[in-house]
N, C-alpha and C. Protein backbone atom coordinates (compact mmCIF):
# COMPACT_ATOMS: atom_id res chain seq x y z
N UNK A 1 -8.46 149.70 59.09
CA UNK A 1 -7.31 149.99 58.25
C UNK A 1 -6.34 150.88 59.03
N UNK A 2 -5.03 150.72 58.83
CA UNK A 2 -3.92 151.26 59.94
C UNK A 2 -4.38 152.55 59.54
N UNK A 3 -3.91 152.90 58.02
CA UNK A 3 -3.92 154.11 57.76
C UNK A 3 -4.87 155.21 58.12
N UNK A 4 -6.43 154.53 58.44
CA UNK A 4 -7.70 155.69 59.08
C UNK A 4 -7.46 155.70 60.80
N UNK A 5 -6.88 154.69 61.08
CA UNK A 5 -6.87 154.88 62.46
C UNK A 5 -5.63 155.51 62.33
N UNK A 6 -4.72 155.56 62.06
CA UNK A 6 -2.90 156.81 62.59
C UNK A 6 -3.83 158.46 61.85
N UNK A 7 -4.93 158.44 60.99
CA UNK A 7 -5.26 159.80 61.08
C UNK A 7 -6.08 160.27 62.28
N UNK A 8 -7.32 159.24 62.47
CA UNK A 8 -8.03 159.52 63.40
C UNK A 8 -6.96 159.97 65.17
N UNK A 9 -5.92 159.25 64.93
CA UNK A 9 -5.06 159.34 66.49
C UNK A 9 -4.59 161.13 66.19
N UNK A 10 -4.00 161.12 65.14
CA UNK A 10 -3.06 161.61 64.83
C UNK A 10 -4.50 163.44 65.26
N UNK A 11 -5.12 163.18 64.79
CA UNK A 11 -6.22 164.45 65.31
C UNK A 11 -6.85 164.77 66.30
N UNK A 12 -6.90 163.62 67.12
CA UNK A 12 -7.01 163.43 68.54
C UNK A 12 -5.68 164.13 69.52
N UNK A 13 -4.75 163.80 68.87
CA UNK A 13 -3.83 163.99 69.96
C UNK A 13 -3.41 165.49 69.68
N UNK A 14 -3.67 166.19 68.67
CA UNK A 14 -3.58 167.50 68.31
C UNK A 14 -4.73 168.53 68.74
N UNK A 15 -5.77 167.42 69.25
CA UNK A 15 -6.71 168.30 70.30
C UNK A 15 -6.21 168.35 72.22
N UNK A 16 -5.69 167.02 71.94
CA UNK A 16 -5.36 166.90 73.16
C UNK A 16 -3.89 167.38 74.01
N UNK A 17 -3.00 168.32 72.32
CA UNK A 17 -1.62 168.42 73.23
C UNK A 17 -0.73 167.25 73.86
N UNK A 18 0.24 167.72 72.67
CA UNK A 18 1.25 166.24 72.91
C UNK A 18 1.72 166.86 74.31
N UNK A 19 1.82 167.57 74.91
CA UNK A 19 2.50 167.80 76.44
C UNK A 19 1.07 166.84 77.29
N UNK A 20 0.26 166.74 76.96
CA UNK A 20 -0.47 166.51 77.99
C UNK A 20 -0.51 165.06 78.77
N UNK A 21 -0.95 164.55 79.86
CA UNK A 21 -0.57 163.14 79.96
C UNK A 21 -1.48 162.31 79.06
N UNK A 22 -3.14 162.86 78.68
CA UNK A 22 -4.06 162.18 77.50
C UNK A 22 -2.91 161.95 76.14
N UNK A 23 -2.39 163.22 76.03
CA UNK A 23 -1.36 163.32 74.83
C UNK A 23 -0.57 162.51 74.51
N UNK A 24 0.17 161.75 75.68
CA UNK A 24 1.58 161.27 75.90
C UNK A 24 1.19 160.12 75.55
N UNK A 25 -0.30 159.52 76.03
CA UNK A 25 -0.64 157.66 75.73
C UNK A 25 -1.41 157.91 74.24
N UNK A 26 -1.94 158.87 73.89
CA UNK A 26 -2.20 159.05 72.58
C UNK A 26 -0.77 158.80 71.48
N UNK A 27 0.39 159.58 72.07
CA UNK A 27 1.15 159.78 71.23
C UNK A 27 2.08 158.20 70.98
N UNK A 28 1.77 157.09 72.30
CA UNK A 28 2.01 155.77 72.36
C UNK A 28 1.48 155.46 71.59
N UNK A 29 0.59 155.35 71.11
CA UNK A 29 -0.49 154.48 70.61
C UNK A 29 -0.27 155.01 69.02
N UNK A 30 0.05 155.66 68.60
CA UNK A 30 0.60 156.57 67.38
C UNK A 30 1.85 155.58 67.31
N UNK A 31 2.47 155.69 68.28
CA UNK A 31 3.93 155.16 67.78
C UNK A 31 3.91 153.44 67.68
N UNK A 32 3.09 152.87 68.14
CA UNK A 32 2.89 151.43 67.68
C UNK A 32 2.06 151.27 66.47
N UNK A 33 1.01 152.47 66.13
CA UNK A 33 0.46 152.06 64.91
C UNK A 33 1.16 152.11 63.42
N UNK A 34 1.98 153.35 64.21
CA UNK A 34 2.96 153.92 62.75
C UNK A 34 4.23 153.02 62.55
N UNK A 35 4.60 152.71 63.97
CA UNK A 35 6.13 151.46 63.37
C UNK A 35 5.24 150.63 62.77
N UNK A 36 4.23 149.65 63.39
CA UNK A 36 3.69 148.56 62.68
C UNK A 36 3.46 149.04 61.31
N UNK A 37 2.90 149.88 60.97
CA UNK A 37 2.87 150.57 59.12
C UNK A 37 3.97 150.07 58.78
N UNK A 38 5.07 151.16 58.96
CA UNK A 38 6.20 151.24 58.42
C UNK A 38 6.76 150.11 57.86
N UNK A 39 6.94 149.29 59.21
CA UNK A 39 7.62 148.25 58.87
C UNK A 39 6.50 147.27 57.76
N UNK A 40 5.71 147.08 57.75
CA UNK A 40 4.88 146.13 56.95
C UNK A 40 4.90 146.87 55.75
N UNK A 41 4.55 147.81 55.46
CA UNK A 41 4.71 148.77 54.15
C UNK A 41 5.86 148.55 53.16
N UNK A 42 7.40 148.71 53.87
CA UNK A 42 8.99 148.54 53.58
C UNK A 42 8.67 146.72 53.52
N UNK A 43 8.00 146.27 53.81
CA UNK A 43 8.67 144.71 53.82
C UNK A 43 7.43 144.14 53.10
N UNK A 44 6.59 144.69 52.76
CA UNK A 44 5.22 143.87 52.22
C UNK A 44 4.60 144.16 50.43
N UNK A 45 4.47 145.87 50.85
CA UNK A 45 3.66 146.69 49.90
C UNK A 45 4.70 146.86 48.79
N UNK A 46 6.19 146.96 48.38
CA UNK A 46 6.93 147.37 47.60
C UNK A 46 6.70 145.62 47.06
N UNK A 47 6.73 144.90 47.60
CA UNK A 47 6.76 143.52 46.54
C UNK A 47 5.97 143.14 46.02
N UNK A 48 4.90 143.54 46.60
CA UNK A 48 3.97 143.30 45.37
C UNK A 48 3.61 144.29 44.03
N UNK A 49 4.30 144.93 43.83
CA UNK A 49 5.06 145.42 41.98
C UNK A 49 6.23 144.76 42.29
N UNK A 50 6.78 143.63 42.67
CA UNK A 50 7.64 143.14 42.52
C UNK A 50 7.54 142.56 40.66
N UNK A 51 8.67 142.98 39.72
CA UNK A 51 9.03 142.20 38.59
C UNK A 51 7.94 143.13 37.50
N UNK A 52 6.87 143.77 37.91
CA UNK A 52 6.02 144.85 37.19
C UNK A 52 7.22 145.94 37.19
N UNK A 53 7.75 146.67 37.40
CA UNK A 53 8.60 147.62 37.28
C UNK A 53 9.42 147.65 36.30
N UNK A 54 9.57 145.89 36.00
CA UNK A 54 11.29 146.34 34.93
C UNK A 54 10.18 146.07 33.89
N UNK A 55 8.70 145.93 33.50
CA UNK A 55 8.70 146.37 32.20
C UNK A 55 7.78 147.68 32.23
N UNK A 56 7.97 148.54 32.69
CA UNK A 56 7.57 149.39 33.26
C UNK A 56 7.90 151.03 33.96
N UNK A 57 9.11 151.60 32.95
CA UNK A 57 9.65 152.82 33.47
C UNK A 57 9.16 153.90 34.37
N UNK A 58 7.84 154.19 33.71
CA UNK A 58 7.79 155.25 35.04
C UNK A 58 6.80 154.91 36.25
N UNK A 59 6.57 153.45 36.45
CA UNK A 59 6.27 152.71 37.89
C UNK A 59 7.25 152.54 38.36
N UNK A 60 8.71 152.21 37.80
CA UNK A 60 10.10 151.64 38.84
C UNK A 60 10.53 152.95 39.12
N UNK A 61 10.75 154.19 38.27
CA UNK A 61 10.56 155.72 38.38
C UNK A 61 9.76 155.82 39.77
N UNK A 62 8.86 155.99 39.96
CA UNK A 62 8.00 156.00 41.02
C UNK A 62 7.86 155.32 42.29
N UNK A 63 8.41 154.24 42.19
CA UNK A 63 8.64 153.49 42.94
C UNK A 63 9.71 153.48 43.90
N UNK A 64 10.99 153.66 43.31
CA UNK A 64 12.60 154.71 43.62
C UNK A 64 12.25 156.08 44.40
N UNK A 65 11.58 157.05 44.00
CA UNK A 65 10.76 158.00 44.98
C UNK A 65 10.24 157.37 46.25
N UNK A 66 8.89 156.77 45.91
CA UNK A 66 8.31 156.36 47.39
C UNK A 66 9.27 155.85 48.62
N UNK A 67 10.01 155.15 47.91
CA UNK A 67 11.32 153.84 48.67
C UNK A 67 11.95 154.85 49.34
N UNK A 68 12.46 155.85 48.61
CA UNK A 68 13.37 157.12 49.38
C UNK A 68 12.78 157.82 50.40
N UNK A 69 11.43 158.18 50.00
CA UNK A 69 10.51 158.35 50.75
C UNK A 69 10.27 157.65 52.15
N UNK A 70 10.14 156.22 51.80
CA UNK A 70 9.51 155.62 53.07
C UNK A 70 10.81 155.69 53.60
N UNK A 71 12.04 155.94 53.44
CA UNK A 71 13.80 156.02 53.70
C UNK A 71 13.62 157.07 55.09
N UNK A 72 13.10 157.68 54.32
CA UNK A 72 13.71 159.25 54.82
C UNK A 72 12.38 159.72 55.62
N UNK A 73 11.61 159.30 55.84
CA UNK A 73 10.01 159.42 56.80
C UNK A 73 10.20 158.62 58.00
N UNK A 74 10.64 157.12 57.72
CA UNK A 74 10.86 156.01 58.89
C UNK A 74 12.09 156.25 59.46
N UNK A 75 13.19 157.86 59.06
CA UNK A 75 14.11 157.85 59.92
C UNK A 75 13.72 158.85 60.48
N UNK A 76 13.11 160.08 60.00
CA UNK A 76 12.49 160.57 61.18
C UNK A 76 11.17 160.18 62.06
N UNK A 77 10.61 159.37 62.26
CA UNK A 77 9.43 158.96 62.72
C UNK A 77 10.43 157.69 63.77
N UNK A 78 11.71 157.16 63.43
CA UNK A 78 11.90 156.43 64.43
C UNK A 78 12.74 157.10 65.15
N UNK A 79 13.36 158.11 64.77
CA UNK A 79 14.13 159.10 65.43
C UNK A 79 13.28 160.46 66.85
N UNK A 80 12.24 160.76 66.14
CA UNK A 80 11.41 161.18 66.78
C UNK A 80 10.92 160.42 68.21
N UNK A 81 10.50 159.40 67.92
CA UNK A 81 10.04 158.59 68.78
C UNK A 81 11.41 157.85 69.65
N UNK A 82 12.47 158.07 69.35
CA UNK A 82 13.55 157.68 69.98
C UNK A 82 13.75 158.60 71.38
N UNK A 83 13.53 159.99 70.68
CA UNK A 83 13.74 161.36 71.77
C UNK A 83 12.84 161.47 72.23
N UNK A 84 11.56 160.98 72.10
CA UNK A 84 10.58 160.99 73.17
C UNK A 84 10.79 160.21 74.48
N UNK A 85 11.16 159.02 73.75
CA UNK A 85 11.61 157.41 74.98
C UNK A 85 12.57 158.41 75.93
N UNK A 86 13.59 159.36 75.17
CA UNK A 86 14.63 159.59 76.04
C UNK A 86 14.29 160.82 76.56
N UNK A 87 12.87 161.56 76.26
CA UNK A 87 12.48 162.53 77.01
C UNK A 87 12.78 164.06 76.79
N UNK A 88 12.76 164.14 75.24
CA UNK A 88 12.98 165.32 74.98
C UNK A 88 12.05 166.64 75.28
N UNK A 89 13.09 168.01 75.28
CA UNK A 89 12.40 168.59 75.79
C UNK A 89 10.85 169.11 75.63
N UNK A 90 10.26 170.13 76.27
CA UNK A 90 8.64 169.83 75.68
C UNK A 90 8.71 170.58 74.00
N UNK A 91 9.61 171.86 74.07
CA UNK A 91 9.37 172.52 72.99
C UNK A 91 9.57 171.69 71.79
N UNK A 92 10.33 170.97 71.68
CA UNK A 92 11.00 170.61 70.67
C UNK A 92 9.92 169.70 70.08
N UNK A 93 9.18 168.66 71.29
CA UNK A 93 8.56 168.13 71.42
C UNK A 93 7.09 168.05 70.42
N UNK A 94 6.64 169.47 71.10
CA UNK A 94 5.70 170.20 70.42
C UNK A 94 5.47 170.05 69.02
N UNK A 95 7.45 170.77 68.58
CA UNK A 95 7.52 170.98 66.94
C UNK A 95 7.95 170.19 66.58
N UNK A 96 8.41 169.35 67.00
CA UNK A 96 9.11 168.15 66.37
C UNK A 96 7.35 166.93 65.80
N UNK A 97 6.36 167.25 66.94
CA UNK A 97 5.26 166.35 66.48
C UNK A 97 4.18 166.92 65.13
N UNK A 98 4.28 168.13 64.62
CA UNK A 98 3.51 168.96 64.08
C UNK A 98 4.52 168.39 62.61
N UNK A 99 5.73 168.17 62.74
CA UNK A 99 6.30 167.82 61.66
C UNK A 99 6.28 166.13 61.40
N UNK A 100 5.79 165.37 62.53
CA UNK A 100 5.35 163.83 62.31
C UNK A 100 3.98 163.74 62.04
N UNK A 101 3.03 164.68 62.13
CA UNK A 101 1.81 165.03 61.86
C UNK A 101 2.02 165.01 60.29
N UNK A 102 2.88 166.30 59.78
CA UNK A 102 2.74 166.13 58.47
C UNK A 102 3.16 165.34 57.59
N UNK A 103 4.71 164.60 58.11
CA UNK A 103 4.65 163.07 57.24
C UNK A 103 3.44 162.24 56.86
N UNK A 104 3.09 162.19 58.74
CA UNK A 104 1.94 160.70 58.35
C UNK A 104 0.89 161.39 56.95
N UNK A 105 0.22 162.75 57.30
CA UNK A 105 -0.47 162.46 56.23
C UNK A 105 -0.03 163.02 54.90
N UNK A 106 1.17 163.83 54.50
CA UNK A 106 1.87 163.20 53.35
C UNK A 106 1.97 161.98 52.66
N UNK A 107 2.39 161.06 53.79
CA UNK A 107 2.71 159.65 53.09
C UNK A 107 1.36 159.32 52.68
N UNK A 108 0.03 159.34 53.98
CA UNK A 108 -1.19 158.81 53.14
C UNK A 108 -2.02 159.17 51.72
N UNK A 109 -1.39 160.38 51.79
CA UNK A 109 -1.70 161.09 51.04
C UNK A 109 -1.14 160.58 49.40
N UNK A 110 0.06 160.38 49.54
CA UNK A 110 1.08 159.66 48.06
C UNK A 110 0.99 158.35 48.46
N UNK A 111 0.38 157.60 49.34
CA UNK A 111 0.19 156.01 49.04
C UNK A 111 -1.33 156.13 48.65
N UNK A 112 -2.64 156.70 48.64
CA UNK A 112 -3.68 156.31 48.71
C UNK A 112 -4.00 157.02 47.11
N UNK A 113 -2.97 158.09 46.52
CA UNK A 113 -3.35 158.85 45.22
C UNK A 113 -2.45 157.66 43.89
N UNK A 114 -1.24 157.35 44.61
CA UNK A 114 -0.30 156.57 43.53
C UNK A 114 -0.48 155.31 43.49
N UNK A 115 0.13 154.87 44.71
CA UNK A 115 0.71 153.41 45.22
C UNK A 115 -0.58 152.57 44.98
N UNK A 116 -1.92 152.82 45.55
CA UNK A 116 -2.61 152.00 45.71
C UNK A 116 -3.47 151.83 44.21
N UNK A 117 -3.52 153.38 43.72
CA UNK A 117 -3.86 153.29 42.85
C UNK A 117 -3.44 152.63 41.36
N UNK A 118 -2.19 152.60 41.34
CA UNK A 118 -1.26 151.77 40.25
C UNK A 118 -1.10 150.43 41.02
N UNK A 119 -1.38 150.15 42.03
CA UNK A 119 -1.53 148.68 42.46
C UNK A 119 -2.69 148.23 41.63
N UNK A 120 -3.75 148.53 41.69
CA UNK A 120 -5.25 148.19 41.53
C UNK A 120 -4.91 148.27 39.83
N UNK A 121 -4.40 149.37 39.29
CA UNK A 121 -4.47 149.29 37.60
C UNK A 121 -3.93 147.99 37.33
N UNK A 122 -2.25 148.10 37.50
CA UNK A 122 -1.61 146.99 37.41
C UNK A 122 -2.02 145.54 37.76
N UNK A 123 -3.02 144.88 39.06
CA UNK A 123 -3.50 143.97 39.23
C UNK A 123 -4.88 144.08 38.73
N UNK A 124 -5.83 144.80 38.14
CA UNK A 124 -7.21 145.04 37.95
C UNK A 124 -8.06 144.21 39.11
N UNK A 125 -8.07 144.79 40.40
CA UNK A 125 -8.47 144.57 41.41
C UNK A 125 -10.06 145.60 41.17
């Protein structure tokens, strides 16, 4: 599952120091697991409550959150990873990853308590 492996990386590479060169292919390997999320998440996971929402206020409620959410996470997470490509400096580097640390497991955190869970009610999976 993407989501146990971007934690498992994501703790690895916080032993290993994103400055480090172990760090740097760790922090690759982060950034292909997490675009592949992203993008499948934004293009996959919101449609299926596709048409459950409009009879349904505070799932389309909730749903409007996450969306903003995955908005405003996938612009810093592709932004981040933009200034890496272009080699930003180490400090920033540092703090700039401690704050992509805490998205990723934010987001897992509100997809694995809400999302998945009102998936499963809503479909009785």
């Amino acid at each position: 599952m993407i989501i146990l492996k971007l934690l498992k990386h994501t703790k690895k590479l916080r032993n290993l120091g994103v400055l480090t060169k172990e760090g740097q292919i760790k922090l690759m390997s982060i950034k292909a697991t997490l675009l592949k999320h992203l993008k499948e998440e934004g293009g996959k996971f919101f449609i299926l409550f596709s048409g459950k929402e409009r009879r349904n206020k505070k799932l389309k409620e909730a749903l409007e959150v996450f969306a903003k959410d995955l908005e405003s996470a996938s612009g810093f997470v592709f932004g981040f990873f933009d200034r890496c490509d272009k080699g930003a400096p180490g400090a920033n580097l540092s703090r700039n990853s401690e704050t992509l640390f805490t998205i990723i497991r934010d987001r897992i955190r509100n997809e694995e308590n809400f999302l998945y869970g009102k998936y499963k009610e809503l479909n009785k999976l």
